[in-house]
N, C-alpha and C. Protein backbone atom coordinates (compact mmCIF):
# COMPACT_ATOMS: atom_id res chain seq x y z
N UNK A 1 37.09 144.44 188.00
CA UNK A 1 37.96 143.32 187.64
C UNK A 1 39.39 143.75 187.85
N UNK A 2 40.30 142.77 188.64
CA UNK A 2 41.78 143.44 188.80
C UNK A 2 42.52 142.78 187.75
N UNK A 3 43.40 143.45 187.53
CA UNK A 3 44.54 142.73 186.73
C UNK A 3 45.55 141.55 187.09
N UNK A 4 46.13 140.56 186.61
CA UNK A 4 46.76 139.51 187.17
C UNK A 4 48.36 140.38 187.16
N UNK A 5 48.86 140.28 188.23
CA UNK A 5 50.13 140.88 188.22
C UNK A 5 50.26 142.16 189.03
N UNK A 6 49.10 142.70 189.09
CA UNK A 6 49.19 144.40 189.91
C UNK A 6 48.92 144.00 191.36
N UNK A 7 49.65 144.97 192.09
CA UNK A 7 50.13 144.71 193.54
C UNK A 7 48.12 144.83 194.21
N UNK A 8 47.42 145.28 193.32
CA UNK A 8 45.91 145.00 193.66
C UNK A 8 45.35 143.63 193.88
N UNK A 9 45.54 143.07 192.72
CA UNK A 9 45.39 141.54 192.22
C UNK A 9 46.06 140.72 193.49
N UNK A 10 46.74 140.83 193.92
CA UNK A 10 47.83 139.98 194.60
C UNK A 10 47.27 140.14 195.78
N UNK A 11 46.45 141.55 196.75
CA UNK A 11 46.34 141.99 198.14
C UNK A 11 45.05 140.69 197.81
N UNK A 12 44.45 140.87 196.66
CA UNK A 12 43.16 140.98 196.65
C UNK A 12 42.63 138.86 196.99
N UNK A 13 43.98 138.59 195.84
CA UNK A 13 44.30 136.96 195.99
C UNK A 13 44.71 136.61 197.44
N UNK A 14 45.09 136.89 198.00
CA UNK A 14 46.05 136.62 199.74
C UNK A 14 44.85 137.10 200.39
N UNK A 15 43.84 137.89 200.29
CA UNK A 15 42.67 137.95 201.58
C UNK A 15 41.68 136.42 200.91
N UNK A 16 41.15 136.44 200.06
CA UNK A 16 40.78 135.61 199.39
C UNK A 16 41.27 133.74 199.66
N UNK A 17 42.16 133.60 199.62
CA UNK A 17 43.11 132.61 200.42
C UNK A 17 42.86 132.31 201.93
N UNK A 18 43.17 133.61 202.47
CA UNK A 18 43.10 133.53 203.92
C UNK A 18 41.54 133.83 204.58
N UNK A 19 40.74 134.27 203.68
CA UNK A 19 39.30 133.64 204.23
C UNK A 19 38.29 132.17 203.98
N UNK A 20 38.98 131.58 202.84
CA UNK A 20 38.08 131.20 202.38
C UNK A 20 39.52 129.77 202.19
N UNK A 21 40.95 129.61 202.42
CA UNK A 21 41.63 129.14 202.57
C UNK A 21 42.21 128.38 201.13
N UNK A 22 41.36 128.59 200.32
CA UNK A 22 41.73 128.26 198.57
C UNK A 22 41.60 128.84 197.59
N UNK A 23 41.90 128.75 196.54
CA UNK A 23 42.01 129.80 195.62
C UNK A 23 40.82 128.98 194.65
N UNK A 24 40.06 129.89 193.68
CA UNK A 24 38.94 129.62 193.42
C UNK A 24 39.82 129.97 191.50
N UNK A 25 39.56 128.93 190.52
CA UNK A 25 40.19 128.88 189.15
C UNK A 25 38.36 128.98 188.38
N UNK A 26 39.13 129.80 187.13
CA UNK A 26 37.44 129.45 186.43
C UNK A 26 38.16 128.83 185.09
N UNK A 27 36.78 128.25 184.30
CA UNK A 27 36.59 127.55 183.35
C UNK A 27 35.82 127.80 182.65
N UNK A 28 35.75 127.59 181.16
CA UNK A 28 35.17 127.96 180.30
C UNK A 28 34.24 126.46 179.45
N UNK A 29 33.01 125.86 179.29
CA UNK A 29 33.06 125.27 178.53
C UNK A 29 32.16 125.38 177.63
N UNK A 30 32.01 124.74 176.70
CA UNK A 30 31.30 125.44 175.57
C UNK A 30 30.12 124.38 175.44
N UNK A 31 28.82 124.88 175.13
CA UNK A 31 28.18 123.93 174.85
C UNK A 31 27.24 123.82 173.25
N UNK A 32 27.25 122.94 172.45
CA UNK A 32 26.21 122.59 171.29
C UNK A 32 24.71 122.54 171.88
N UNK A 33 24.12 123.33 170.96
CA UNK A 33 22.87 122.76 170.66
C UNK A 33 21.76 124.30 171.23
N UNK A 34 22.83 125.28 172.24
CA UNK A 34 21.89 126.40 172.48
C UNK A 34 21.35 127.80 171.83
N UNK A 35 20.17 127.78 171.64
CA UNK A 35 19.78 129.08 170.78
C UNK A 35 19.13 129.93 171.15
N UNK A 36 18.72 129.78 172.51
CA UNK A 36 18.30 131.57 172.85
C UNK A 36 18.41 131.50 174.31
N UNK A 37 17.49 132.42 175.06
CA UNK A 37 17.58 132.42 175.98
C UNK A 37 16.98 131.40 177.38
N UNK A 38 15.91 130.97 176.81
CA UNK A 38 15.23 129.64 177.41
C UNK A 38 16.39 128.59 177.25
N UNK A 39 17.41 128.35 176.52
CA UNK A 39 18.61 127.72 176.29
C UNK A 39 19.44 127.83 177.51
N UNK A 40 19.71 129.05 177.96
CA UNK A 40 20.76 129.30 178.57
C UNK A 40 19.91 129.28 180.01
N UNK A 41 18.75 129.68 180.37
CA UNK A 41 17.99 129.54 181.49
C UNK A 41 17.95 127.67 181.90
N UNK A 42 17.89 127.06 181.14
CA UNK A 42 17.73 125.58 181.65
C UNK A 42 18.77 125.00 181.88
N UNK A 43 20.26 125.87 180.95
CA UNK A 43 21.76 125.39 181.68
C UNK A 43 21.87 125.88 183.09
N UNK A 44 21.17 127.43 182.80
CA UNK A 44 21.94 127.42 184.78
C UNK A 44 20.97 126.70 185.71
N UNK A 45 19.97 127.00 185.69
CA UNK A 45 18.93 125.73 186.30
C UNK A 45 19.48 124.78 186.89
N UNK A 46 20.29 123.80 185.93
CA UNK A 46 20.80 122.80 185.88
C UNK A 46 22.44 122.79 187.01
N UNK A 47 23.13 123.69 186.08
CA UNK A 47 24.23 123.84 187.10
C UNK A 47 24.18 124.64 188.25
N UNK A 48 23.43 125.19 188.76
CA UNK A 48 23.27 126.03 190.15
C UNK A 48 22.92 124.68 191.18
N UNK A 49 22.45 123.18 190.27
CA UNK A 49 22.35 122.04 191.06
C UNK A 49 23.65 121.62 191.89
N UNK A 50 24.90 121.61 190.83
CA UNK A 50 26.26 121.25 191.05
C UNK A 50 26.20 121.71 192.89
N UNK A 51 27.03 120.84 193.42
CA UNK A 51 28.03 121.91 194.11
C UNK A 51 29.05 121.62 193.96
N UNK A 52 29.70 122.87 194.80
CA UNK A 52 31.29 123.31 194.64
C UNK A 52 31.60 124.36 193.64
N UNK A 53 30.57 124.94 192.37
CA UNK A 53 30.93 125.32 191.74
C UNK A 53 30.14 126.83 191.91
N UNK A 54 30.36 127.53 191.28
CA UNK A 54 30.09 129.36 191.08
C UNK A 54 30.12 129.87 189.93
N UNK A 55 28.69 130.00 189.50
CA UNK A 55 28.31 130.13 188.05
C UNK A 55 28.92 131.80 187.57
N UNK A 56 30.28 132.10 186.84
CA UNK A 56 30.42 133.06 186.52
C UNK A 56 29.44 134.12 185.32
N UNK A 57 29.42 133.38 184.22
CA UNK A 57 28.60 133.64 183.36
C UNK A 57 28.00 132.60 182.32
N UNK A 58 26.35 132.74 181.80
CA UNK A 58 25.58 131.50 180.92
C UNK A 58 25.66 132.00 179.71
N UNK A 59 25.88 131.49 178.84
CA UNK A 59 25.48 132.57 177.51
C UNK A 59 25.23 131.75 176.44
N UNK A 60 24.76 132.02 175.68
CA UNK A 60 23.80 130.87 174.34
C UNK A 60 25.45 130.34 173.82
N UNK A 61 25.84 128.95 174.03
CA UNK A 61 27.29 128.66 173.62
C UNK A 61 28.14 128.46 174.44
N UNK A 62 28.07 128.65 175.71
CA UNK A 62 29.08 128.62 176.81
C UNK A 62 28.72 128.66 178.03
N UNK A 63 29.53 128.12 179.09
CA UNK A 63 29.45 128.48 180.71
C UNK A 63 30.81 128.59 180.80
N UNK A 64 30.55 129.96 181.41
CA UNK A 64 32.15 130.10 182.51
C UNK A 64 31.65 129.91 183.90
N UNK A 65 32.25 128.92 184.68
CA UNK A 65 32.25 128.51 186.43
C UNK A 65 33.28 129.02 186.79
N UNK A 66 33.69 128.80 188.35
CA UNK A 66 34.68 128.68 189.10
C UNK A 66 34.48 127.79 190.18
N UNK A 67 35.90 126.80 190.59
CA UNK A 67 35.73 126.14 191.58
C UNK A 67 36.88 126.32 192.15
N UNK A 68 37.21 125.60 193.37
CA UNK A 68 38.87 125.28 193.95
C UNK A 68 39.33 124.49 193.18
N UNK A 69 38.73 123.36 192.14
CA UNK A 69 39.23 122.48 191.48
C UNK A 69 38.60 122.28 190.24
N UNK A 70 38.39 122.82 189.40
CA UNK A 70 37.74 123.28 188.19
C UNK A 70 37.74 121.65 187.22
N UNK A 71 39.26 120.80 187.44
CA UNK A 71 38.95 119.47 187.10
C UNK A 71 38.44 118.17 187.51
N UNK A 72 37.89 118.46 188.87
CA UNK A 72 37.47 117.83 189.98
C UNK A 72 35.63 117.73 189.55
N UNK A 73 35.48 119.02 189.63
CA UNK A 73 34.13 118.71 189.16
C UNK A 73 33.58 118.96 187.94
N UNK A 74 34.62 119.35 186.81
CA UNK A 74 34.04 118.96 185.29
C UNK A 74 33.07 117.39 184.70
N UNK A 75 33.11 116.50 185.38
CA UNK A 75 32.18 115.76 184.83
C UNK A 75 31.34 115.80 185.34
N UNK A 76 30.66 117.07 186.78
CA UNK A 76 29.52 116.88 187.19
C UNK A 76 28.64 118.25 186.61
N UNK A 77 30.01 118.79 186.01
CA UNK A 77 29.02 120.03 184.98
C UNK A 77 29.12 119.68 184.04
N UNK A 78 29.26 118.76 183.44
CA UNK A 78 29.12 117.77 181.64
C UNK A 78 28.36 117.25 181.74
N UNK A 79 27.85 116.59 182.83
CA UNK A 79 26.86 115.69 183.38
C UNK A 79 25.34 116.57 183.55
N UNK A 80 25.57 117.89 184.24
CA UNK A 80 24.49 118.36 184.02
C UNK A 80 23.60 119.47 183.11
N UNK A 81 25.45 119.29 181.90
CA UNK A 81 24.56 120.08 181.04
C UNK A 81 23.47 119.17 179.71
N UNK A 82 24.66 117.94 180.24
CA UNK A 82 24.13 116.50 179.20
C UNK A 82 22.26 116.82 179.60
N UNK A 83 22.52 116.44 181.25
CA UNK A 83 20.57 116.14 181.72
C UNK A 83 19.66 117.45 181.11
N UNK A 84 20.32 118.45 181.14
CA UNK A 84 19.61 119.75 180.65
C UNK A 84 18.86 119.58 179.43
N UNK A 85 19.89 118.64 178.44
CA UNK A 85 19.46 118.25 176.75
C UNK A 85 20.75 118.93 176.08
N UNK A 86 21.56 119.27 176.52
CA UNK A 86 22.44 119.93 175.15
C UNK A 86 24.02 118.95 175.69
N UNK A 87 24.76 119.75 174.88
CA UNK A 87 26.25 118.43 174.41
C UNK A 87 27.06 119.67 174.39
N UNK A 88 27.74 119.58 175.59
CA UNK A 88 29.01 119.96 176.03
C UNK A 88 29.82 119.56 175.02
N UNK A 89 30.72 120.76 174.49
CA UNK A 89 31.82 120.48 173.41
C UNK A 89 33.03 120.23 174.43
């Protein structure tokens, strides 16, 4: 993981850019209703459906994604954590 600010971070953002031509933001959202791991297996299930997005981490309570536009496609990962059965906080 680089740091935001170190001349690493920065080489690392500008190749990143220039391959892929956008910069990729993550998000955090939290979700009600999950309690173990069959919980968190039927969220990513669900969001690996999305596209555009890049499942950072699932965890009983949360998804962190990343997209180019992280508010662009928030209602299609609210949307599919709704179909999953649980309630996006």
């Amino acid at each position: 993981m680089f740091v935001p600010g170190s001349l690493y971070y920065y080489y690392r953002y500008e190749a990143y850019v220039q391959q892929y031509g956008t910069c990729m933001h993550e998000r955090e959202v939290r979700i009600e209703g999950m309690t173990c791991q069959h919980c968190v297996l039927a969220v990513q299930k669900a969001l690996n459906r999305v596209p555009g997005i890049t499942l950072q981490v699932v965890r009983v309570g949360a998804v962190v994604y990343s997209a180019p536009d992280t508010e662009r496609v928030l209602p299609q990962v609210r949307a599919a954590i709704t179909e999953a059965g649980y309630t996006p906080a």
